[in-house]
C-alpha atoms as a PDB file:
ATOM      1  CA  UNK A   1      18.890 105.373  60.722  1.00  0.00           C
ATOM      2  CA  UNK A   2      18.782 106.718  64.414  1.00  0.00           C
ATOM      3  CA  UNK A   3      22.969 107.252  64.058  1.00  0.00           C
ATOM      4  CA  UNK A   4      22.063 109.494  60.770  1.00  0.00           C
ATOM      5  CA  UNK A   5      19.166 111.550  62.711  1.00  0.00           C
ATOM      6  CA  UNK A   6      21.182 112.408  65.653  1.00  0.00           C
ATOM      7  CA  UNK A   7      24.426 112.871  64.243  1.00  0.00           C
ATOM      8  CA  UNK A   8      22.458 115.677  62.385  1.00  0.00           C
ATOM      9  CA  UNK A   9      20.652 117.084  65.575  1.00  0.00           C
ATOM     10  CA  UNK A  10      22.483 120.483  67.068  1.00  0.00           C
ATOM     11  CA  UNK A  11      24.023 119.794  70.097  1.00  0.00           C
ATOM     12  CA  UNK A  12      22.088 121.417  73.084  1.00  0.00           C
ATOM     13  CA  UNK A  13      22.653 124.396  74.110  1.00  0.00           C
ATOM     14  CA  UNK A  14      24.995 125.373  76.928  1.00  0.00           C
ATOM     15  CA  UNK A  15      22.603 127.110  79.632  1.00  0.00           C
ATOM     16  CA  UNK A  16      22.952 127.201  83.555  1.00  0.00           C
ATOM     17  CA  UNK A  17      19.478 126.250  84.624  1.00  0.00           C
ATOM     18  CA  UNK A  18      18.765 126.160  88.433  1.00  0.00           C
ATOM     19  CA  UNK A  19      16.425 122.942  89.657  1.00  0.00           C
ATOM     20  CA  UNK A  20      12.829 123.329  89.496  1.00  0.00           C
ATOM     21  CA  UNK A  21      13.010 123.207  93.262  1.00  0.00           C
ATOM     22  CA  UNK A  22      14.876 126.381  93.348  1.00  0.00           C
ATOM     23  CA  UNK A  23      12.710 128.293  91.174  1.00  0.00           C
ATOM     24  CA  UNK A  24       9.847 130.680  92.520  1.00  0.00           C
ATOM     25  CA  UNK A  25       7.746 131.488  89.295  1.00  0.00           C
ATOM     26  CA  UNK A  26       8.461 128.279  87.027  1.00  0.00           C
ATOM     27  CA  UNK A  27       7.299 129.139  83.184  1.00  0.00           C
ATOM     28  CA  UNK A  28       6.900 126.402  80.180  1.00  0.00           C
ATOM     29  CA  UNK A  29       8.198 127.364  77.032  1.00  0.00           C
ATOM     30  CA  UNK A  30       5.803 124.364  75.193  1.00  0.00           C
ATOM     31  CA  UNK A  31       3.337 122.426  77.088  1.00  0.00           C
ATOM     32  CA  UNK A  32       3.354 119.454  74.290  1.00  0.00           C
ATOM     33  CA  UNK A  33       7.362 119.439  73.537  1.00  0.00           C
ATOM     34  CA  UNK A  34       9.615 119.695  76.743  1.00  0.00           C
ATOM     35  CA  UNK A  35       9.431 122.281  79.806  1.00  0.00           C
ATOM     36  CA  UNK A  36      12.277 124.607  79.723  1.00  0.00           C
ATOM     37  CA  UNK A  37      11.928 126.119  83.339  1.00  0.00           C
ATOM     38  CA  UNK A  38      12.742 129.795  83.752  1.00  0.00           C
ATOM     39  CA  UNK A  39      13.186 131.270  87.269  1.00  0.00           C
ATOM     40  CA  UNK A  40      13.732 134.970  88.136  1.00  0.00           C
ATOM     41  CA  UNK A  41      16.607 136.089  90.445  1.00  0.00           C
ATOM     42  CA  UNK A  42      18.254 133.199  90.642  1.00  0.00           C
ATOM     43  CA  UNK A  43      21.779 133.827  90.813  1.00  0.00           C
ATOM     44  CA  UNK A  44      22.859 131.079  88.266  1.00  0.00           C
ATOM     45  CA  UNK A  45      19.963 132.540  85.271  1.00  0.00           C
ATOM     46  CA  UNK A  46      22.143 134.376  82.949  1.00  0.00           C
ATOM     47  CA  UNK A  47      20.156 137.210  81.260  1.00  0.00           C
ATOM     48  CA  UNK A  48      17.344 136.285  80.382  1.00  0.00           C
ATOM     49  CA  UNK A  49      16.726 138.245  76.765  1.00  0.00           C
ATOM     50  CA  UNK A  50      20.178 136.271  75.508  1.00  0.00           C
ATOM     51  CA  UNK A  51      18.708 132.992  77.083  1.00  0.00           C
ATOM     52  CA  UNK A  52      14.936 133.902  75.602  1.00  0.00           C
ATOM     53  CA  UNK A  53      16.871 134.496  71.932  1.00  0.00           C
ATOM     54  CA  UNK A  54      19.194 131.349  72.204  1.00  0.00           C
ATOM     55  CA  UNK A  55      16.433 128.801  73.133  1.00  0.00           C
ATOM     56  CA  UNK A  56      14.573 130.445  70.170  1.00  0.00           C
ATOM     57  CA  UNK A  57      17.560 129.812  68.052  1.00  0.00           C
ATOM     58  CA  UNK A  58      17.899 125.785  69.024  1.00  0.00           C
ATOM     59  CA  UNK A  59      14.769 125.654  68.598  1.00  0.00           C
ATOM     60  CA  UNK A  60      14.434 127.021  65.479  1.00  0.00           C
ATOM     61  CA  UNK A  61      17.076 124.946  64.241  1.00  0.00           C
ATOM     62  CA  UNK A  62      15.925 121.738  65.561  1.00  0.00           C
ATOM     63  CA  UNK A  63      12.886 122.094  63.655  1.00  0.00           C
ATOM     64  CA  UNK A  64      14.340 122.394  60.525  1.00  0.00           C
ATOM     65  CA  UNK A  65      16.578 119.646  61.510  1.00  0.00           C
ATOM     66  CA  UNK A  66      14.116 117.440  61.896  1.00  0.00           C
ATOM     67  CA  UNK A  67      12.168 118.656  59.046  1.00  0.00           C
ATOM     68  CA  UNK A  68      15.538 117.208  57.297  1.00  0.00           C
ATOM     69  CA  UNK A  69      15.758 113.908  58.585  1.00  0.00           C
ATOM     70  CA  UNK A  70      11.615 113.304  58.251  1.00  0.00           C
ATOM     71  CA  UNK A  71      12.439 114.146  54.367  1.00  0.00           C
ATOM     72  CA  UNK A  72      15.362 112.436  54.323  1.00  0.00           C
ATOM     73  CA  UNK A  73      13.799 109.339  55.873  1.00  0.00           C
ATOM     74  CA  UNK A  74      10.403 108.981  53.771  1.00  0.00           C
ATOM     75  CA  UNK A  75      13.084 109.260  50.358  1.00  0.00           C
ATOM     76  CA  UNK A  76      14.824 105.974  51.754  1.00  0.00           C
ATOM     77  CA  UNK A  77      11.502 104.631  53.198  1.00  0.00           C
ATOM     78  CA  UNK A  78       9.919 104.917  49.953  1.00  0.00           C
ATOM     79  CA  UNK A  79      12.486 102.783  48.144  1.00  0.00           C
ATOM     80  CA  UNK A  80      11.621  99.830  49.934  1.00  0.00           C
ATOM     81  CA  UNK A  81       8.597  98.639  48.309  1.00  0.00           C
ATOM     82  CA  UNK A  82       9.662  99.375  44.405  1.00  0.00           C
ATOM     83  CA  UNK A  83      12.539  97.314  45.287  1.00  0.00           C
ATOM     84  CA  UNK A  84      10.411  94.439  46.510  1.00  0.00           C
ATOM     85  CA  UNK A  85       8.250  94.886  42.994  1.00  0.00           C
ATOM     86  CA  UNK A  86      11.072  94.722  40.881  1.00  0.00           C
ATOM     87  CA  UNK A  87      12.067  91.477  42.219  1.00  0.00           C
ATOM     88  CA  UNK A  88      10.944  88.451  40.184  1.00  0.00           C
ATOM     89  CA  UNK A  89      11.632  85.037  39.928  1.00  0.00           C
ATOM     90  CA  UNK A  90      13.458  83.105  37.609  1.00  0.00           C
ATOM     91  CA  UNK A  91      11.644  82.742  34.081  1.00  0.00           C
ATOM     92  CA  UNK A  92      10.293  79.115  32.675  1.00  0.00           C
ATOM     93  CA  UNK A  93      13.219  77.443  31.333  1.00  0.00           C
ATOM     94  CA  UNK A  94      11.225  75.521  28.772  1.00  0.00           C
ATOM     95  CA  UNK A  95      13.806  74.537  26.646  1.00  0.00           C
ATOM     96  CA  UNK A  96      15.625  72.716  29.648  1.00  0.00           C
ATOM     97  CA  UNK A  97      12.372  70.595  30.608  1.00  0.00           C
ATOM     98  CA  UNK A  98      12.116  69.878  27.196  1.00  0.00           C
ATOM     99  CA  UNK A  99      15.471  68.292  26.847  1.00  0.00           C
ATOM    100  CA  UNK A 100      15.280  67.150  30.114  1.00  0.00           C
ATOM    101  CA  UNK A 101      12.216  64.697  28.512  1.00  0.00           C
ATOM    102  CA  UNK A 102      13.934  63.977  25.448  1.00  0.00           C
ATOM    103  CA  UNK A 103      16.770  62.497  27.825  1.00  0.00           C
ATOM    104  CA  UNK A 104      14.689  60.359  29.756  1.00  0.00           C
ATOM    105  CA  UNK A 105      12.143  59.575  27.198  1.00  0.00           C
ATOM    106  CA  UNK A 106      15.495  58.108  25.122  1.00  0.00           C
ATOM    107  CA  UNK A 107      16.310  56.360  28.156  1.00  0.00           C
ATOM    108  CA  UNK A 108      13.207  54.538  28.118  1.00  0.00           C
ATOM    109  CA  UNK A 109      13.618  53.384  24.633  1.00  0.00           C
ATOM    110  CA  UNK A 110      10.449  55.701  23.762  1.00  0.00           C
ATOM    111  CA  UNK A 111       9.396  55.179  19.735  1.00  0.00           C
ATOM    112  CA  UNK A 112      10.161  57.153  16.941  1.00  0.00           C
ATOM    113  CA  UNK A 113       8.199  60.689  16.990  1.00  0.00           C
ATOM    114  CA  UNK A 114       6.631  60.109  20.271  1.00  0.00           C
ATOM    115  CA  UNK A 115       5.458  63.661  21.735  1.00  0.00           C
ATOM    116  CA  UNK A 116       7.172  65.514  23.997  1.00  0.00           C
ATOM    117  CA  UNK A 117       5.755  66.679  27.711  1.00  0.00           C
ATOM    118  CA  UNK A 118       7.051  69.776  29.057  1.00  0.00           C
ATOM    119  CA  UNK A 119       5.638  69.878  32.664  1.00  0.00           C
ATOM    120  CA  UNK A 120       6.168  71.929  35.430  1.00  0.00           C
ATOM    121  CA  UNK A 121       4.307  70.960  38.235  1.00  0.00           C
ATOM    122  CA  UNK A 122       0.397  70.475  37.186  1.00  0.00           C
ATOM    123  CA  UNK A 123       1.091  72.907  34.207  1.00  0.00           C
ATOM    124  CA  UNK A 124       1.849  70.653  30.887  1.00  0.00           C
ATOM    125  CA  UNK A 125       2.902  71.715  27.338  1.00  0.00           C
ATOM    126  CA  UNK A 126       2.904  68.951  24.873  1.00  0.00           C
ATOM    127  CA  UNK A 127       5.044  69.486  21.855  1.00  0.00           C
ATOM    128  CA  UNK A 128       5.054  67.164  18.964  1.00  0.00           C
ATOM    129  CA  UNK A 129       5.887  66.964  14.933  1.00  0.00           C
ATOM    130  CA  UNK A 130       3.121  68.269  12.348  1.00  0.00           C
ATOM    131  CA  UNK A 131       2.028  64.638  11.981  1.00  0.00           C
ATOM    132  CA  UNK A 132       0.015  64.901  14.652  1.00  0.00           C
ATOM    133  CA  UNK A 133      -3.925  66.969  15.242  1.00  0.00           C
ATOM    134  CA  UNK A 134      -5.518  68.082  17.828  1.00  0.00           C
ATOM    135  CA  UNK A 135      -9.295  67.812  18.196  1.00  0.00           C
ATOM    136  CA  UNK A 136     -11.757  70.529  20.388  1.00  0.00           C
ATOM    137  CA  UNK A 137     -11.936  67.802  22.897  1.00  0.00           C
ATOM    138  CA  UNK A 138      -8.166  68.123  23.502  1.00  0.00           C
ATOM    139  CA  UNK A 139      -7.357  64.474  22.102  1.00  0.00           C
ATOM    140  CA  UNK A 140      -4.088  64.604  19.923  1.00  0.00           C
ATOM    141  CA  UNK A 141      -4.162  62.068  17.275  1.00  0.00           C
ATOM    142  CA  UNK A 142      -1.430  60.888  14.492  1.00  0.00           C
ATOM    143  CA  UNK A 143      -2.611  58.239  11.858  1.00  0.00           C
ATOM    144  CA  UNK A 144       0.445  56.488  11.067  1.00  0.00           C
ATOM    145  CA  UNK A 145      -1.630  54.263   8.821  1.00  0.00           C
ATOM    146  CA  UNK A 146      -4.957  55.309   7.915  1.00  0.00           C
ATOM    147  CA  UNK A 147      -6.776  51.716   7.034  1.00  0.00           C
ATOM    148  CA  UNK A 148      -9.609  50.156   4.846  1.00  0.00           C
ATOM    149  CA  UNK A 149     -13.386  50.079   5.304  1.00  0.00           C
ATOM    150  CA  UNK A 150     -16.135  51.599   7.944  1.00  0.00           C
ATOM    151  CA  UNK A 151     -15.649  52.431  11.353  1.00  0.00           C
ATOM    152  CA  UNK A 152     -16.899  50.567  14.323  1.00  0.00           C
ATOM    153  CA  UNK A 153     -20.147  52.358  15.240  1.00  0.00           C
ATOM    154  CA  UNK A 154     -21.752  51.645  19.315  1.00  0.00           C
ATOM    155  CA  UNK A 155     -23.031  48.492  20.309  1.00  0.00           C
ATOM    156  CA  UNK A 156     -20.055  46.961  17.376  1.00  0.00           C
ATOM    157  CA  UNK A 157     -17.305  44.608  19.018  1.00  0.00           C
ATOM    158  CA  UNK A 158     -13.842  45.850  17.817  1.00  0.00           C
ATOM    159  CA  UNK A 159     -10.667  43.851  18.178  1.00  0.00           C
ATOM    160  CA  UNK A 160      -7.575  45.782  18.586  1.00  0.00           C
ATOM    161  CA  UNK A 161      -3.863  45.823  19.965  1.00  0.00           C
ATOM    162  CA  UNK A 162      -2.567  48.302  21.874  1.00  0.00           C
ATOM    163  CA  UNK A 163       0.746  49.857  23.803  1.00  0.00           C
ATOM    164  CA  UNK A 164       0.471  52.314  26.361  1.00  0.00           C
ATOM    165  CA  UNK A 165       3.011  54.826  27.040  1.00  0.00           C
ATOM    166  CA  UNK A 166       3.752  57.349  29.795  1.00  0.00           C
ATOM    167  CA  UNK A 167       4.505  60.863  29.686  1.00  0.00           C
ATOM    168  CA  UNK A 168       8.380  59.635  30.284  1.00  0.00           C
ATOM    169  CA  UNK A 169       7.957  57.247  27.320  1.00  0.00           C
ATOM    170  CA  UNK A 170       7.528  53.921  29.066  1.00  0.00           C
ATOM    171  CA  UNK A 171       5.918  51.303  28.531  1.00  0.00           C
ATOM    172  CA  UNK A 172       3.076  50.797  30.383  1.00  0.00           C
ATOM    173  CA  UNK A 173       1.501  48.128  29.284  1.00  0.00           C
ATOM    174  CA  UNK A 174       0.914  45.819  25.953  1.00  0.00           C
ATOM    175  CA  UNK A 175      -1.446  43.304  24.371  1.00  0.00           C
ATOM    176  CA  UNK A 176       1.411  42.269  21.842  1.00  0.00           C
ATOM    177  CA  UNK A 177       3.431  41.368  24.816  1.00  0.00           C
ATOM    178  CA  UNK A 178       0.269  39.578  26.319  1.00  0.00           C
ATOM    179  CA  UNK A 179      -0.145  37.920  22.836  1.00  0.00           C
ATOM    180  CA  UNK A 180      -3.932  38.432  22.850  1.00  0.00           C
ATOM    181  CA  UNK A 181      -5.908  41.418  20.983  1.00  0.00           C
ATOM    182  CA  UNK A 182      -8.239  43.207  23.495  1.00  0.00           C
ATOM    183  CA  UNK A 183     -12.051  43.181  22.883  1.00  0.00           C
ATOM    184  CA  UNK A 184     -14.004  45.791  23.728  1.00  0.00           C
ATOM    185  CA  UNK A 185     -18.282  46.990  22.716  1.00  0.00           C
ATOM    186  CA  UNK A 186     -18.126  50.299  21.854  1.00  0.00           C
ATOM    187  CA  UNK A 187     -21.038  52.792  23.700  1.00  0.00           C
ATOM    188  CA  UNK A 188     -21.177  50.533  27.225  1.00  0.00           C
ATOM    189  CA  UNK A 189     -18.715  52.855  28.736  1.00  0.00           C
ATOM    190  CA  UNK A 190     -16.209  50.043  29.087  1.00  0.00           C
ATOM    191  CA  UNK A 191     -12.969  52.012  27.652  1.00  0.00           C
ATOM    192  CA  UNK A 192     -12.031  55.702  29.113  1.00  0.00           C
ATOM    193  CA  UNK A 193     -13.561  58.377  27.102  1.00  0.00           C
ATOM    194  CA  UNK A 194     -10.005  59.622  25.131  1.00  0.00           C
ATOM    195  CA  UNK A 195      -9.399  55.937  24.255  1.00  0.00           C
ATOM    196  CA  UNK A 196     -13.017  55.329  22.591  1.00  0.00           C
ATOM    197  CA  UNK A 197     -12.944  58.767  21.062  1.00  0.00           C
ATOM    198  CA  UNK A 198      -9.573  58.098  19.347  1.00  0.00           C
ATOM    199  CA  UNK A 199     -10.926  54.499  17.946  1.00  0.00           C
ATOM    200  CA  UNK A 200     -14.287  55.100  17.252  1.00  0.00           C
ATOM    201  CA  UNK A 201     -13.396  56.530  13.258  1.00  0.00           C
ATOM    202  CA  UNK A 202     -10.522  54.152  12.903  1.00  0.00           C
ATOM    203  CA  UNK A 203     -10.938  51.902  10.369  1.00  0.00           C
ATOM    204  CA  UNK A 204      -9.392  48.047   9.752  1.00  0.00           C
ATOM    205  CA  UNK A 205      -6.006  47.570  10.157  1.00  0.00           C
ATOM    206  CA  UNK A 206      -5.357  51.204  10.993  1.00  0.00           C
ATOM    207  CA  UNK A 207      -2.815  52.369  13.094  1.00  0.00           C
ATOM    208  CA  UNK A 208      -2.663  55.419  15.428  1.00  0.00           C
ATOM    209  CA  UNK A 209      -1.498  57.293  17.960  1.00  0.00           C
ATOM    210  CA  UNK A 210      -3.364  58.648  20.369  1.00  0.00           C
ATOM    211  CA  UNK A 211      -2.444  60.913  23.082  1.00  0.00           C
ATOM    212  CA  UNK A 212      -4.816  61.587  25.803  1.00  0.00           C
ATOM    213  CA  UNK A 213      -5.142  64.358  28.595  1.00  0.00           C
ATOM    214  CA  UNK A 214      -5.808  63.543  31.924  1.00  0.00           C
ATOM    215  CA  UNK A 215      -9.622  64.902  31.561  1.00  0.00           C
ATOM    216  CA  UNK A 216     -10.411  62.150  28.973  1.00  0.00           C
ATOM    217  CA  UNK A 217      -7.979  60.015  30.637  1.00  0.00           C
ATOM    218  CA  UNK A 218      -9.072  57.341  33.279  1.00  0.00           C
ATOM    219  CA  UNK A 219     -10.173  58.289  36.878  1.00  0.00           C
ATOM    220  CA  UNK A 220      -7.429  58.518  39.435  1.00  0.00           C
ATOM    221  CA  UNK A 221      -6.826  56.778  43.328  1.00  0.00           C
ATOM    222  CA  UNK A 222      -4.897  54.023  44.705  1.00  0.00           C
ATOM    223  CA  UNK A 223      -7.671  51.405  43.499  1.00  0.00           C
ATOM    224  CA  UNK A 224      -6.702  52.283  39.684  1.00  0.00           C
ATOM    225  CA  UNK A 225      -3.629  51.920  37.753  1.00  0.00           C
ATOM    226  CA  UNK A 226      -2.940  55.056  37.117  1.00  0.00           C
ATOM    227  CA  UNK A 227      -1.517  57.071  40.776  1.00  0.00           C
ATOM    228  CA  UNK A 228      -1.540  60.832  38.987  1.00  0.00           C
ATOM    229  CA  UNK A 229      -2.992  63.548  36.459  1.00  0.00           C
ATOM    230  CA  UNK A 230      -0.866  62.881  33.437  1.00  0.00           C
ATOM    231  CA  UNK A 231      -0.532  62.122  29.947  1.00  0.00           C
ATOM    232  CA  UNK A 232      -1.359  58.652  28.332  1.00  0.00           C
ATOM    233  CA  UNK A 233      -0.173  57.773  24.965  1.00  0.00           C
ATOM    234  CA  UNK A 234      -1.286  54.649  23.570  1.00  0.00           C
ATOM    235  CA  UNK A 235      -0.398  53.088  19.654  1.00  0.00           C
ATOM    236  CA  UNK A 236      -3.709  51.659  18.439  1.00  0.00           C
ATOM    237  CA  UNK A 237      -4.195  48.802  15.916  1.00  0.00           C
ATOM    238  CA  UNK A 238      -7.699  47.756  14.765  1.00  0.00           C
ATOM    239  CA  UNK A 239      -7.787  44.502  13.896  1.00  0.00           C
ATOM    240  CA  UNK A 240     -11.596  43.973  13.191  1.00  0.00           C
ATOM    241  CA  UNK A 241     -15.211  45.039  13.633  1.00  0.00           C
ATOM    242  CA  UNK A 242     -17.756  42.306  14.418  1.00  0.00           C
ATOM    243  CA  UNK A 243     -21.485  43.223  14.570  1.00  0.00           C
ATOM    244  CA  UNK A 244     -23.256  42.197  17.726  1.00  0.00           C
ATOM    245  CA  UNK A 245     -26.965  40.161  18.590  1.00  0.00           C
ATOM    246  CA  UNK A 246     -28.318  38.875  21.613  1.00  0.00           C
ATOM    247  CA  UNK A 247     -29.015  35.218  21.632  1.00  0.00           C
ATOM    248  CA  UNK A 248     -31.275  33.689  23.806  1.00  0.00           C
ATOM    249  CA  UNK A 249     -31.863  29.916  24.800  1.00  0.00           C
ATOM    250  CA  UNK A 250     -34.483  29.167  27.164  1.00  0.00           C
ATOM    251  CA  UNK A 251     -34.005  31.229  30.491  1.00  0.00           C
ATOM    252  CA  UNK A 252     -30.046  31.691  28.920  1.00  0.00           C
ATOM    253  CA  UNK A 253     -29.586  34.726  27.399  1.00  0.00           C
ATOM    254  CA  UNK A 254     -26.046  36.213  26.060  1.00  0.00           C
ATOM    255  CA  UNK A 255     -23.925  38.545  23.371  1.00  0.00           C
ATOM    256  CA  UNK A 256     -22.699  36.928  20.526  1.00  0.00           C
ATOM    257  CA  UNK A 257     -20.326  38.768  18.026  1.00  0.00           C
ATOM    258  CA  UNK A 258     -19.546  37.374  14.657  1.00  0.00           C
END
């Protein structure tokens, strides 16, 4: 930029100019630009109307120069900053993350219809078939087999398998591979609030799905299971309801649920 200006600049003109020293009566042409020192009967002053008319005429000319290379300057300038706003980064590829999960989630043996998570970083899309609803709570549910009779209401004892799935589609753990049915009360807070909201209207021998977000999911830190926000899936199967009543024998006192 300070090639361009002074390439454009006149060149100076060509004046003999005695030293200051020299000079009885020095005179300043502009007190705020630069002193162009005029001295009378010195022998090396050439006339002084012709030297009074070309200073004029540089000077003249370097102000429209640089009237120029101001303009000149802001236009360039002021392309800087729309350039850095028309930059952008490079848009969500969702359909790669998406087949990017299918991949692994196939890797991992995942079952048939299992949802699929689209995540990039703590932002998470879950896309899955029409069999599935979602409730206000943010629960997903699919009823793969609806069931027969009432539901389990709170302070009821229900007996139910269970696999649980990450976002990836593994396995994460299984009472069918444990080969005992878990048994849980239903209102003691004992089960995270997705899983109890996605059994609590099953009915016997049901079977569903159940995919919970991380805000209904269990709490997080290195004392639980679970070591980030994500995703739990779980395949529910109600085995039975048993009502509940407090026995007690002497100073004994206990649950018993038939």
């Amino acid at each position: 930029m300070l090639l361009f200006i002074s390439s454009i600049l006149p060149a100076k003109p060509s004046l003999s100019y005695v030293t200051f020293l020299t000079c009885k009566t020095p005179q300043a042409f502009s007190a705020q630009k630069r002193f162009i020192v005029h001295c009378q009967g010195g022998r090396n002053l050439q006339d002084h109307g012709e030297e009074k008319t070309t200073i004029l005429h540089y000077e003249e000319n370097l102000r429209r120069r640089l009237l120029l290379s101001v303009l000149v300057a802001t236009g360039i300038s002021s392309a800087f900053p729309s350039y850095g706003k028309t930059k952008s980064k490079n848009p969500y590829d969702e359909k790669r993350l998406l087949e990017q999960n299918k991949r692994i989630q196939k890797e991992n043996k995942a079952p048939d219809d299992f949802p699929n998570f689209v995540r990039e970083g703590f932002t998470v899309k879950v896309v899955t078939s029409d069999n599935y609803v979602k409730r206000d709570s943010g629960l997903i549910l699919w009823d793969i087999d609806v069931g027969k009779g009432d539901s389990p209401k709170a302070g009821q004892q229900v007996t139910f398998h269970y696999v649980g799935y990450n976002e990836s589609g593994r396995r994460i753990d299984s009472t069918y591979i444990q080969g005992t049915p878990a048994k849980i009360r239903l209102g003691t807070n004992a089960l995270v609030p997705g899983f109890e909201e996605g059994i609590r209207d099953m009915k016997p021998g049901g079977k569903r799905r159940i995919i919970i977000p991380p805000e209904l999911g269990p709490p997080v830190g290195p004392s639980t299971f679970f070591s980030s926000k994500q995703f739990e899936v779980f395949d529910v199967e109600l085995v039975g309801i048993q009502d509940c009543k407090r026995r007690t024998i002497g100073f004994y006192s206990d649950l018993v649920c038939n």
